[in-house]
N, C-alpha and C. Protein backbone atom coordinates (compact mmCIF):
# COMPACT_ATOMS: atom_id res chain seq x y z
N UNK A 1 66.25 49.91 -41.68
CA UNK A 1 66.91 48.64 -41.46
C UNK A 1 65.92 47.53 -41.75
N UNK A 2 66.29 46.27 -42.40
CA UNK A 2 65.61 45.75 -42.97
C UNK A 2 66.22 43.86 -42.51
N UNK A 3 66.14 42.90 -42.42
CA UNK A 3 66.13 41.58 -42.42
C UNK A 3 66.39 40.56 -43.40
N UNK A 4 67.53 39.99 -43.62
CA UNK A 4 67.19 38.74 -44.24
C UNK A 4 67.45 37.45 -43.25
N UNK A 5 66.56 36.68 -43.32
CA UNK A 5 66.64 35.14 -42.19
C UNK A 5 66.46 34.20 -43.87
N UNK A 6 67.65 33.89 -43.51
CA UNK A 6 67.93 32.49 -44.24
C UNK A 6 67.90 31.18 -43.36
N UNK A 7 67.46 30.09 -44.33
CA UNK A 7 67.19 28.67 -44.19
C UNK A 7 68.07 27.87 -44.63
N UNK A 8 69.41 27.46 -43.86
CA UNK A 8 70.49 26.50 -45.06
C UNK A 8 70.22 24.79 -44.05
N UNK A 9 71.12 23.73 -44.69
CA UNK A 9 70.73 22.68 -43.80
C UNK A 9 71.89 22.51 -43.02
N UNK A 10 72.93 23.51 -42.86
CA UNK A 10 74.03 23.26 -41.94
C UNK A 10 74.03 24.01 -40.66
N UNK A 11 73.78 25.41 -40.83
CA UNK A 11 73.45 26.30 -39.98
C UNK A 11 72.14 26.88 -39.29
N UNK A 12 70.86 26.09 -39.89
CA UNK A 12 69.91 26.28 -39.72
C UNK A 12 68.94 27.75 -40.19
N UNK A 13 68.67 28.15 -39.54
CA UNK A 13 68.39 29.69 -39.67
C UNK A 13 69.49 30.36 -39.21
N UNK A 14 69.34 31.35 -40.22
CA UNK A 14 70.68 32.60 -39.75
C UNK A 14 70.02 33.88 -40.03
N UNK A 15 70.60 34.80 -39.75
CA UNK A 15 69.55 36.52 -39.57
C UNK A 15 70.74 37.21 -40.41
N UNK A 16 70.54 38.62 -41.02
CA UNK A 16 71.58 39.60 -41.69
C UNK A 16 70.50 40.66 -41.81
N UNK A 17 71.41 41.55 -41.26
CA UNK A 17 70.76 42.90 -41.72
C UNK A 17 71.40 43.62 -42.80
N UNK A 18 70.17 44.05 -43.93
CA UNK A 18 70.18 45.10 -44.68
C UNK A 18 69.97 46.33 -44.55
N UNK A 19 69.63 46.93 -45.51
CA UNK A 19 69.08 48.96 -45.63
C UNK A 19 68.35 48.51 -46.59
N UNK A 20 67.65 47.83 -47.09
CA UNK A 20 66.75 48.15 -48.23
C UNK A 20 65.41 47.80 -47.69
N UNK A 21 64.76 47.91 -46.23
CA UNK A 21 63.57 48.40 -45.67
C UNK A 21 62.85 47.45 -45.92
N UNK A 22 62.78 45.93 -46.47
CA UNK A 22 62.13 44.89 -46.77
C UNK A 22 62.60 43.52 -45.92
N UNK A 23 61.82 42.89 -45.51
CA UNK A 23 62.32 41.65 -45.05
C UNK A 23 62.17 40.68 -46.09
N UNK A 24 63.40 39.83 -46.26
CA UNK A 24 63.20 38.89 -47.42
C UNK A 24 62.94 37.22 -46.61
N UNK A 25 63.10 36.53 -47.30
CA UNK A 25 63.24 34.90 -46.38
C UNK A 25 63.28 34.27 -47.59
N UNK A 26 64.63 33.47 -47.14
CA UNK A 26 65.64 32.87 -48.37
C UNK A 26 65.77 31.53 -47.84
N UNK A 27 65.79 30.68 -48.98
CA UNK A 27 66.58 29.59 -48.58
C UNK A 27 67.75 28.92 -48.58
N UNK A 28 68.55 28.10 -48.29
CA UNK A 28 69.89 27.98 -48.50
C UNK A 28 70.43 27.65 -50.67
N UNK A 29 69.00 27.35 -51.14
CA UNK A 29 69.22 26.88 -52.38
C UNK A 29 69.31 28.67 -53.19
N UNK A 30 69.10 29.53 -52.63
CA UNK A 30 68.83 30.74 -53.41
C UNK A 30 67.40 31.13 -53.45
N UNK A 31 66.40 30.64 -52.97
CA UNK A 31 64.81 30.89 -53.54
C UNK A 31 64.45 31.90 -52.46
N UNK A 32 64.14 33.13 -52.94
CA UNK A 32 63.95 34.25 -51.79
C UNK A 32 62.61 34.90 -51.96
N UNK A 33 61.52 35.41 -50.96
CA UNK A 33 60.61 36.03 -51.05
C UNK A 33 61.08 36.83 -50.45
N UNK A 34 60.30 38.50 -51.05
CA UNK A 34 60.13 39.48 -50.51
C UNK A 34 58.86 39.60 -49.95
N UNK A 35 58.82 40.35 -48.87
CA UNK A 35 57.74 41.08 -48.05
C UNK A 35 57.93 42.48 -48.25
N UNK A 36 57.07 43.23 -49.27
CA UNK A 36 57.21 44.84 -49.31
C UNK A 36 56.76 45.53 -48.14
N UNK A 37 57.44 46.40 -47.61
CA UNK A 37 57.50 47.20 -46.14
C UNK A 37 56.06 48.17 -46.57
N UNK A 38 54.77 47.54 -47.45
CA UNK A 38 53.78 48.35 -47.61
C UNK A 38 52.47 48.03 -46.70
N UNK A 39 51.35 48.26 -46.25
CA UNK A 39 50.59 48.00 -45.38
C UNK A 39 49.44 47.21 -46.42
N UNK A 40 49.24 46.04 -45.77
CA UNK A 40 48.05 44.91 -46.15
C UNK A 40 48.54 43.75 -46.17
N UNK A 41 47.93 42.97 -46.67
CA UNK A 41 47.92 41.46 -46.48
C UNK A 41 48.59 40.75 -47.38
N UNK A 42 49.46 39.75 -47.14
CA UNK A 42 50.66 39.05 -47.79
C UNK A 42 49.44 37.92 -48.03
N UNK A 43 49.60 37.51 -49.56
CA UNK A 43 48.98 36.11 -49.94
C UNK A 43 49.83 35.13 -50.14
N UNK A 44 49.52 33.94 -49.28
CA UNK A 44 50.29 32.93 -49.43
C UNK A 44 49.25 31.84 -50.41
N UNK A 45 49.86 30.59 -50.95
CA UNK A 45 49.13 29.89 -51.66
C UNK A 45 47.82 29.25 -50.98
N UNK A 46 47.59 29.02 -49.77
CA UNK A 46 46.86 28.48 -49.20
C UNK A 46 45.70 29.23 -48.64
N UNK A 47 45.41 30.45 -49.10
CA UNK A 47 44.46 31.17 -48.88
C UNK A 47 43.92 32.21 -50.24
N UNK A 48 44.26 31.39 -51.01
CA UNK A 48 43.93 31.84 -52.66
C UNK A 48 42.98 30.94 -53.43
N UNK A 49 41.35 31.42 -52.83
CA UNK A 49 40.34 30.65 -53.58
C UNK A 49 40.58 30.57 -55.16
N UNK A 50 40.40 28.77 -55.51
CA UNK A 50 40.27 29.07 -56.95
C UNK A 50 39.63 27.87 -57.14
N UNK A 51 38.45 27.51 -58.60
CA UNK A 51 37.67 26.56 -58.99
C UNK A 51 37.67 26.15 -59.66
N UNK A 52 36.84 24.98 -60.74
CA UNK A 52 36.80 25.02 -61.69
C UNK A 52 35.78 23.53 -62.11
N UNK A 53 34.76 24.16 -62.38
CA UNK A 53 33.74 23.02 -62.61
C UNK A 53 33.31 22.72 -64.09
N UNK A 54 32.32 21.77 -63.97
CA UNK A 54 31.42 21.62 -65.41
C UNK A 54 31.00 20.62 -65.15
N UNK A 55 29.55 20.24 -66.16
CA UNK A 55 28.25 19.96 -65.71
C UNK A 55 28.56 18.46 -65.95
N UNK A 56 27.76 17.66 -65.12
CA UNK A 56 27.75 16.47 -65.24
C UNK A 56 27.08 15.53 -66.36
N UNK A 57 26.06 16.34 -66.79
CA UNK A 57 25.38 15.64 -67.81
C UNK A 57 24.62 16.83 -68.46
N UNK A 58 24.10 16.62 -69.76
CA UNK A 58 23.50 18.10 -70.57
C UNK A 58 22.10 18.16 -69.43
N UNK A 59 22.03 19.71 -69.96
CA UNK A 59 20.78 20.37 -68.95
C UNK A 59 20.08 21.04 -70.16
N UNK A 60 18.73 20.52 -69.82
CA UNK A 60 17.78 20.78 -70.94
C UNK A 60 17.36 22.15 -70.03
N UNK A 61 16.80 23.39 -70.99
CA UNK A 61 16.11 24.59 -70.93
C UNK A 61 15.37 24.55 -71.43
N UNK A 62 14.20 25.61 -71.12
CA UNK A 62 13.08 26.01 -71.56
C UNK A 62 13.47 27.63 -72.62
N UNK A 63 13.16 27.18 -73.86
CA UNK A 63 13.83 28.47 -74.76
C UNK A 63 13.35 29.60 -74.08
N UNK A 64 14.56 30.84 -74.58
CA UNK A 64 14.24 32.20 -74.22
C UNK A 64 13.90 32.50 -72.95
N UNK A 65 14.59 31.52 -72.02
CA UNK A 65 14.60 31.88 -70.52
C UNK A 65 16.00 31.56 -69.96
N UNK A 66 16.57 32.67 -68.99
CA UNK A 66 17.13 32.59 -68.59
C UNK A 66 17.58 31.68 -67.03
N UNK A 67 18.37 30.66 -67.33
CA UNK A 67 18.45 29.58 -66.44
C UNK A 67 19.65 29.05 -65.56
N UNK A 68 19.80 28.90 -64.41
CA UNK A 68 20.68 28.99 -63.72
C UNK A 68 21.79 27.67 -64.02
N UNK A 69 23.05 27.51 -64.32
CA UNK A 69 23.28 26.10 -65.07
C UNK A 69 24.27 25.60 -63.92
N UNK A 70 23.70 24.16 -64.31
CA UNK A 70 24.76 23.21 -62.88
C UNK A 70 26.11 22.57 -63.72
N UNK A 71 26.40 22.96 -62.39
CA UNK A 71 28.12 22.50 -62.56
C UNK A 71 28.50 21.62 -61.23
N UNK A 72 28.29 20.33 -61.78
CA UNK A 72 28.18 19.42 -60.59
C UNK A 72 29.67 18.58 -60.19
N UNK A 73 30.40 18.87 -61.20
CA UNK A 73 31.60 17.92 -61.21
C UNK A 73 32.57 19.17 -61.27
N UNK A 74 33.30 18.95 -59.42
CA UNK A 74 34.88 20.01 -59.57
C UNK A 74 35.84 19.60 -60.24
N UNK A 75 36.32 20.46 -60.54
CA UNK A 75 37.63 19.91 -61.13
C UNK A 75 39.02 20.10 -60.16
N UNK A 76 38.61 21.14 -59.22
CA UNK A 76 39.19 21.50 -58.01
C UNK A 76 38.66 22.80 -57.07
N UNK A 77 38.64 22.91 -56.19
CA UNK A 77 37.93 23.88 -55.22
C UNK A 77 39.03 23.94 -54.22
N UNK A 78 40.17 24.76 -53.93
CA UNK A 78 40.99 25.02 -53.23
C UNK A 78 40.77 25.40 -51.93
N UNK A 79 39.86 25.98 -51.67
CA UNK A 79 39.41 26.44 -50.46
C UNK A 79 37.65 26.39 -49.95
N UNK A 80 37.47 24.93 -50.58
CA UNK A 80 35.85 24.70 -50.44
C UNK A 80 34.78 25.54 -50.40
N UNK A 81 35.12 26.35 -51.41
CA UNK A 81 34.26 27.88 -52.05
C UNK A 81 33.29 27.38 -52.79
N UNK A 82 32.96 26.28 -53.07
CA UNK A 82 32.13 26.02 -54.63
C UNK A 82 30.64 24.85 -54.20
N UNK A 83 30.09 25.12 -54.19
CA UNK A 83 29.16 23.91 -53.80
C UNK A 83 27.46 24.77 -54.22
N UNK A 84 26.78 23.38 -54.55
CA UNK A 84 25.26 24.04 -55.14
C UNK A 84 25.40 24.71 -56.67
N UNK A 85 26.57 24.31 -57.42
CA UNK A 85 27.03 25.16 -58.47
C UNK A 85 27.26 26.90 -58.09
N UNK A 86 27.61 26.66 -56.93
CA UNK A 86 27.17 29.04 -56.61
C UNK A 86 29.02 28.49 -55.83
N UNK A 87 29.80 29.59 -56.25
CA UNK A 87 31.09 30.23 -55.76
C UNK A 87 31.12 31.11 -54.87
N UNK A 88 31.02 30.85 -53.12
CA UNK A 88 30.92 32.01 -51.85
C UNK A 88 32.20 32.14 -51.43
N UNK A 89 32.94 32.86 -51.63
CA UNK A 89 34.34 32.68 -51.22
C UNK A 89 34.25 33.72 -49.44
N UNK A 90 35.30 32.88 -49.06
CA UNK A 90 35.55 33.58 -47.29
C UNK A 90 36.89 34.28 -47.49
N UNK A 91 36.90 34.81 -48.56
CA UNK A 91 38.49 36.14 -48.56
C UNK A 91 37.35 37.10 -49.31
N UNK A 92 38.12 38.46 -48.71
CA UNK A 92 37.10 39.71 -49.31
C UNK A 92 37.71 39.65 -50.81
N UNK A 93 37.38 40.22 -52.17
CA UNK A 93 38.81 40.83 -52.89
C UNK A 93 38.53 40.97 -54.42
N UNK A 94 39.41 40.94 -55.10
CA UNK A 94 39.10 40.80 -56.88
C UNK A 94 39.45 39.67 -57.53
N UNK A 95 38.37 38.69 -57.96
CA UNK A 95 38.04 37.51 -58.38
C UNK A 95 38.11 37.67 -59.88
N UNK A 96 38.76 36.88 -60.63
CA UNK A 96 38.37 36.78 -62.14
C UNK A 96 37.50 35.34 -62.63
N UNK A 97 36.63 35.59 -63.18
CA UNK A 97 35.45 34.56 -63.34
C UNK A 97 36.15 34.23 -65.01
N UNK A 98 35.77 33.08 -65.35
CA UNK A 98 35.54 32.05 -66.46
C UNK A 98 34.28 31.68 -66.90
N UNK A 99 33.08 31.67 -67.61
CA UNK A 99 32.39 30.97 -67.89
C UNK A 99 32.38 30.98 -69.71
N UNK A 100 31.58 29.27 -69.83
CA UNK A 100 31.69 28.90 -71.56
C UNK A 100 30.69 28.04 -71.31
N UNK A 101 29.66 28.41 -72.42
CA UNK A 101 28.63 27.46 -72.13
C UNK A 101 28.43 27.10 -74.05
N UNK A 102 28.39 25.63 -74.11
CA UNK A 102 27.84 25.27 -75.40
C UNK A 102 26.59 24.55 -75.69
N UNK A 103 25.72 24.98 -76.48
CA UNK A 103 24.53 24.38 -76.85
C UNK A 103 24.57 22.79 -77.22
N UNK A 104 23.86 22.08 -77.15
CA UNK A 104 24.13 20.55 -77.76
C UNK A 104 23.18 19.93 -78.70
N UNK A 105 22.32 21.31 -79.19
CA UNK A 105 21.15 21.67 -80.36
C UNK A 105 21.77 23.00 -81.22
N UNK A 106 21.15 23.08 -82.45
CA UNK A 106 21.05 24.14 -83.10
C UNK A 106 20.63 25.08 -82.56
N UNK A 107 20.84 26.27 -82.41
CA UNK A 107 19.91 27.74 -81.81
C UNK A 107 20.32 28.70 -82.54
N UNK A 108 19.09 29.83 -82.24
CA UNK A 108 19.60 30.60 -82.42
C UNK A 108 20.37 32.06 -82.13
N UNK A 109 19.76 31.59 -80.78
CA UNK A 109 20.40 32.75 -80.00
C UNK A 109 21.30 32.18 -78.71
N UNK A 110 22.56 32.83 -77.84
CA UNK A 110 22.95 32.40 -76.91
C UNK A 110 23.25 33.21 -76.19
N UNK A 111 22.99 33.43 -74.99
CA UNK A 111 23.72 34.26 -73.53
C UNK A 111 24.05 33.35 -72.25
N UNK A 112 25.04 33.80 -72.17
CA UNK A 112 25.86 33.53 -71.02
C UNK A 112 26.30 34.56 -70.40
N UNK A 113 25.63 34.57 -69.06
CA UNK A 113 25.51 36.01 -67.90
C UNK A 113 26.00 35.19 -66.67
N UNK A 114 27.17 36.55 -65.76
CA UNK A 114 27.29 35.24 -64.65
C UNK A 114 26.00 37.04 -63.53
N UNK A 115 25.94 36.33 -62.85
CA UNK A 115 24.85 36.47 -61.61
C UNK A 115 25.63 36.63 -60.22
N UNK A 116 25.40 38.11 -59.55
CA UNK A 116 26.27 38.55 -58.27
C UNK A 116 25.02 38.81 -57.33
N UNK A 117 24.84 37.97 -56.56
CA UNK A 117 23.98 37.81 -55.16
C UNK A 117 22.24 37.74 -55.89
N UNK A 118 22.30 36.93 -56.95
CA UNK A 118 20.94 36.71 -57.73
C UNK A 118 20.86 37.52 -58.83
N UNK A 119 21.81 38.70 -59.38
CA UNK A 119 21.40 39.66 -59.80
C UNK A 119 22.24 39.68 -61.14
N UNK A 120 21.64 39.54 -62.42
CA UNK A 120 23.18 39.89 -63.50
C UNK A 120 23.69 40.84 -63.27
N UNK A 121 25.24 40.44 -63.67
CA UNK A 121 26.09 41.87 -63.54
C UNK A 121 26.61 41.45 -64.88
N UNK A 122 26.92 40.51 -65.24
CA UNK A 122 27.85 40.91 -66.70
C UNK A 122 26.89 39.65 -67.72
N UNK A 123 27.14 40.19 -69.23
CA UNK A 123 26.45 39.45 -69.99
C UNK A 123 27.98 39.29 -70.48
N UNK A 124 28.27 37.82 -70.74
CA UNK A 124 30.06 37.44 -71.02
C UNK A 124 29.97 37.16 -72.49
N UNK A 125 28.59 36.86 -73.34
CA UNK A 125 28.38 36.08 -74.79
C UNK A 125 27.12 36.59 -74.74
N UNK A 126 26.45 37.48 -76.16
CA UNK A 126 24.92 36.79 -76.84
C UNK A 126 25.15 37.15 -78.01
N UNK A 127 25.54 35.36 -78.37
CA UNK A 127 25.38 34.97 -79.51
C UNK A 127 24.18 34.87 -80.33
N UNK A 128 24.37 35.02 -81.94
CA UNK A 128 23.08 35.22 -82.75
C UNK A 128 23.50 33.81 -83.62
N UNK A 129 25.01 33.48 -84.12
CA UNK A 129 25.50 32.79 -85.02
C UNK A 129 24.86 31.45 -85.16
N UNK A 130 24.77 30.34 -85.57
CA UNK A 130 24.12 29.07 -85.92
C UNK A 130 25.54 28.23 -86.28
N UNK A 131 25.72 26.99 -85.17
CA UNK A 131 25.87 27.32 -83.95
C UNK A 131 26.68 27.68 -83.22
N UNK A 132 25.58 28.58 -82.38
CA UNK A 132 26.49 29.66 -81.29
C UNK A 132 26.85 29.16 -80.02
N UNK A 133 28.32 29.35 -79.48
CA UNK A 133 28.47 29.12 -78.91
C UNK A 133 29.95 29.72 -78.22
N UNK A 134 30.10 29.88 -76.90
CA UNK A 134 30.87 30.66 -76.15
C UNK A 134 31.15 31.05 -74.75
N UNK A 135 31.79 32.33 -74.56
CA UNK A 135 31.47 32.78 -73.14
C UNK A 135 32.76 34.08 -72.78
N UNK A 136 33.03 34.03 -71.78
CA UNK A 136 34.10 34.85 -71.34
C UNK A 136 34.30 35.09 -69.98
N UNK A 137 35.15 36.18 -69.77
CA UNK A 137 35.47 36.57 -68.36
C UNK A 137 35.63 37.46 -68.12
N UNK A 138 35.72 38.07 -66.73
CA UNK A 138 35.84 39.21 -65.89
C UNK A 138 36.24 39.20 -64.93
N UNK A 139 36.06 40.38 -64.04
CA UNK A 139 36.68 41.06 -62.71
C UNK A 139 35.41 41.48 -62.06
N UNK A 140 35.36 41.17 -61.14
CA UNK A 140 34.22 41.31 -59.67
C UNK A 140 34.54 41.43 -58.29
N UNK A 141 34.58 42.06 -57.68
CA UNK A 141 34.86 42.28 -56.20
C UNK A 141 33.78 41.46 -55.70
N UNK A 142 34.43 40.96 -54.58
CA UNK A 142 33.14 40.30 -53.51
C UNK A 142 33.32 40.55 -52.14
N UNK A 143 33.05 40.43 -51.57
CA UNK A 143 33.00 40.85 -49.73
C UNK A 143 34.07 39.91 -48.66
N UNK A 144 33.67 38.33 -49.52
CA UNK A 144 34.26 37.25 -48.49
C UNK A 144 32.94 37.06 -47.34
N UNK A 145 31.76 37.23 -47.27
CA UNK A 145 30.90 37.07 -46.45
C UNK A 145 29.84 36.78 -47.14
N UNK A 146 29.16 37.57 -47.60
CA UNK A 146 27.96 37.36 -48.01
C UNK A 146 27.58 37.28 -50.17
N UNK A 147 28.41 37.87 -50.62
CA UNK A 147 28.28 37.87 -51.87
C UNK A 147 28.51 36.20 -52.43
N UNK A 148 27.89 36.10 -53.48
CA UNK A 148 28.35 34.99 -54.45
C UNK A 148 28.23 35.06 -55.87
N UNK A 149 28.77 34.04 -56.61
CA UNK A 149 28.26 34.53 -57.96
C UNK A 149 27.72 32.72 -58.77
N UNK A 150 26.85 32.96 -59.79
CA UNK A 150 26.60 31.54 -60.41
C UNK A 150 26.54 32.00 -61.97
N UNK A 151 26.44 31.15 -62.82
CA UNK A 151 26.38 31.36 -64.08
C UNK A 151 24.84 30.84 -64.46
N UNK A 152 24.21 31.79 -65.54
CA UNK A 152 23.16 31.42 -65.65
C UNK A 152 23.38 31.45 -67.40
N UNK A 153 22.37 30.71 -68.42
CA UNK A 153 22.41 30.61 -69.44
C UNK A 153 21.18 30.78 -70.31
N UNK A 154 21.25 31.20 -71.36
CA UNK A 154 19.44 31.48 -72.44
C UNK A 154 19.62 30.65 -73.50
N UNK A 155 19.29 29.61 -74.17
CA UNK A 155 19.32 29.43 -75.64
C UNK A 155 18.02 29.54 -76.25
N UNK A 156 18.32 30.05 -77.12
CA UNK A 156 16.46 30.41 -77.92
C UNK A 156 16.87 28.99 -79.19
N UNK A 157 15.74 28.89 -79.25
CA UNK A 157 15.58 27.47 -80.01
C UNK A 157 14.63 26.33 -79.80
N UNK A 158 14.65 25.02 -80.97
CA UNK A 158 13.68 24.04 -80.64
C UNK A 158 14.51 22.68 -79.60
N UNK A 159 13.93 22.53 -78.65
CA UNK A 159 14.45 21.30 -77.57
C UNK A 159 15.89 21.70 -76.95
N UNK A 160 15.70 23.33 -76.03
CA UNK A 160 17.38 23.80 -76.05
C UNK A 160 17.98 22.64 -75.13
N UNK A 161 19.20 22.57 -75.06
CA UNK A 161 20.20 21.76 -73.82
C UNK A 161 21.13 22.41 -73.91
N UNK A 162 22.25 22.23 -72.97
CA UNK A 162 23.72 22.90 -72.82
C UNK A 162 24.47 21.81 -72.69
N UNK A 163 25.22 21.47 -73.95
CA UNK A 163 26.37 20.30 -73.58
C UNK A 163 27.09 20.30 -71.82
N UNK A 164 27.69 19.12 -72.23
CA UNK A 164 28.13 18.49 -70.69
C UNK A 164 29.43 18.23 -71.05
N UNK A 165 30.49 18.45 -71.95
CA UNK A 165 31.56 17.95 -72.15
C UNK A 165 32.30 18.98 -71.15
N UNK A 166 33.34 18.59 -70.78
CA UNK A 166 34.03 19.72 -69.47
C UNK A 166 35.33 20.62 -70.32
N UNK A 167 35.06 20.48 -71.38
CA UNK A 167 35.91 21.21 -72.70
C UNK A 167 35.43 22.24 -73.31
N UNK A 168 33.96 21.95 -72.96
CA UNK A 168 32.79 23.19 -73.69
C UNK A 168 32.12 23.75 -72.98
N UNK A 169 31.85 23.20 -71.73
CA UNK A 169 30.86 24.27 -70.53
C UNK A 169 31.70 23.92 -69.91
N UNK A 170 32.20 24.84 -69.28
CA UNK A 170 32.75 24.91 -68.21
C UNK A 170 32.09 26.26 -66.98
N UNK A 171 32.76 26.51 -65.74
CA UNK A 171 32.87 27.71 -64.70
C UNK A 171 34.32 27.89 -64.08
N UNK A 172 35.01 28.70 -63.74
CA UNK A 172 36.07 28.42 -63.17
C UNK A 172 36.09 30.32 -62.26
N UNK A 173 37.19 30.52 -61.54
CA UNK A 173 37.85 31.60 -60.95
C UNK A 173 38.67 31.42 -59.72
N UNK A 174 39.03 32.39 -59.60
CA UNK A 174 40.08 32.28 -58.62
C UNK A 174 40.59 34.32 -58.34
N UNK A 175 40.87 34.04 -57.01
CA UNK A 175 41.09 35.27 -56.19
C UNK A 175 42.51 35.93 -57.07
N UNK A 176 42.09 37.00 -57.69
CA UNK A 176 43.29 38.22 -58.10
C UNK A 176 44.11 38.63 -57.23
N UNK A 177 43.49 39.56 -56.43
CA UNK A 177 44.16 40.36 -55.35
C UNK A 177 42.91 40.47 -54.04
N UNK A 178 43.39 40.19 -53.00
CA UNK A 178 42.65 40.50 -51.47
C UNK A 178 42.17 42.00 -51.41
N UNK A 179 41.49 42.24 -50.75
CA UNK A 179 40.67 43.46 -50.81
C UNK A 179 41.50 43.82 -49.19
């Protein structure tokens, strides 16, 4: 036996029972969520970290080193996950990351790695092309406590920098599924 509680503006809430083992919650316009009768955690919008930064002004590097890059300007932080350029989210779960980083010199080489609790885990771009430039994304579990992740960047070359346009470097992610 299963529940539907509808929302109309004449009758207020009203209750009906089904057999199809799910509780739904409807509104009087037709708009219905299901709740699957499965065990874990229902995500509502308001507990679904998501970001999305890029740098305020170009950031000069020292060639052929790998460098941690700021992303000083949000574009939004839903759940005040983002600060220091580093993403600590307080939900455990599977995060998909964004990063794109563009040179604002000739080079000749480029990597863009994002970094899980200081440590690379994924190399997203290393570019060789002239000029190179790029990035990508992935899937990472994090804890919701203690993990974080930042994007770090390499350009090999003379006087490297990483543009600042928020079209070409960017960071972004947001929570997949809760752990």
């Amino acid at each position: 036996m299963a529940s539907i509680i509808t929302a109309t503006t004449t009758s207020g809430l009203t209750h009906s029972a089904d057999n199809s083992g799910v509780l739904q919650l409807a509104s009087g316009t037709g708009n219905l969520v299901t709740i699957p009768s499965v065990t874990g955690t229902a995500m509502v919008s308001g507990n679904m970290p998501a970001f999305s930064a890029y740098p305020s002004s170009n950031q000069s590097v020292t060639t052929a080193t790998s460098t941690k890059i700021l992303f000083q300007t949000e574009v939004f932080d839903t759940n005040n996950n983002f600060a220091s350029s580093t993403f600590t989210p307080t939900v455990a779960g599977y995060y998909q990351f964004n990063a794109y980083l563009s040179p604002n010199t000739s080079v000749t080489r480029i990597l863009v790695m994002l970094y899980k609790n200081g440590s690379r885990v994924n190399i997203l771009l290393d570019g060789t092309s002239v000029p190179a430039t790029g990035g990508g994304g992935t899937i990472l579990y994090l804890n919701g406590t203690t993990d974080y992740v930042e994007v770090y960047g390499r350009l090999d070359g003379s006087s490297p920098a990483f543009n600042s346009a928020s079209d070409s470097t960017y960071f972004s992610g947001f929570l997949v599924r809760a752990a």
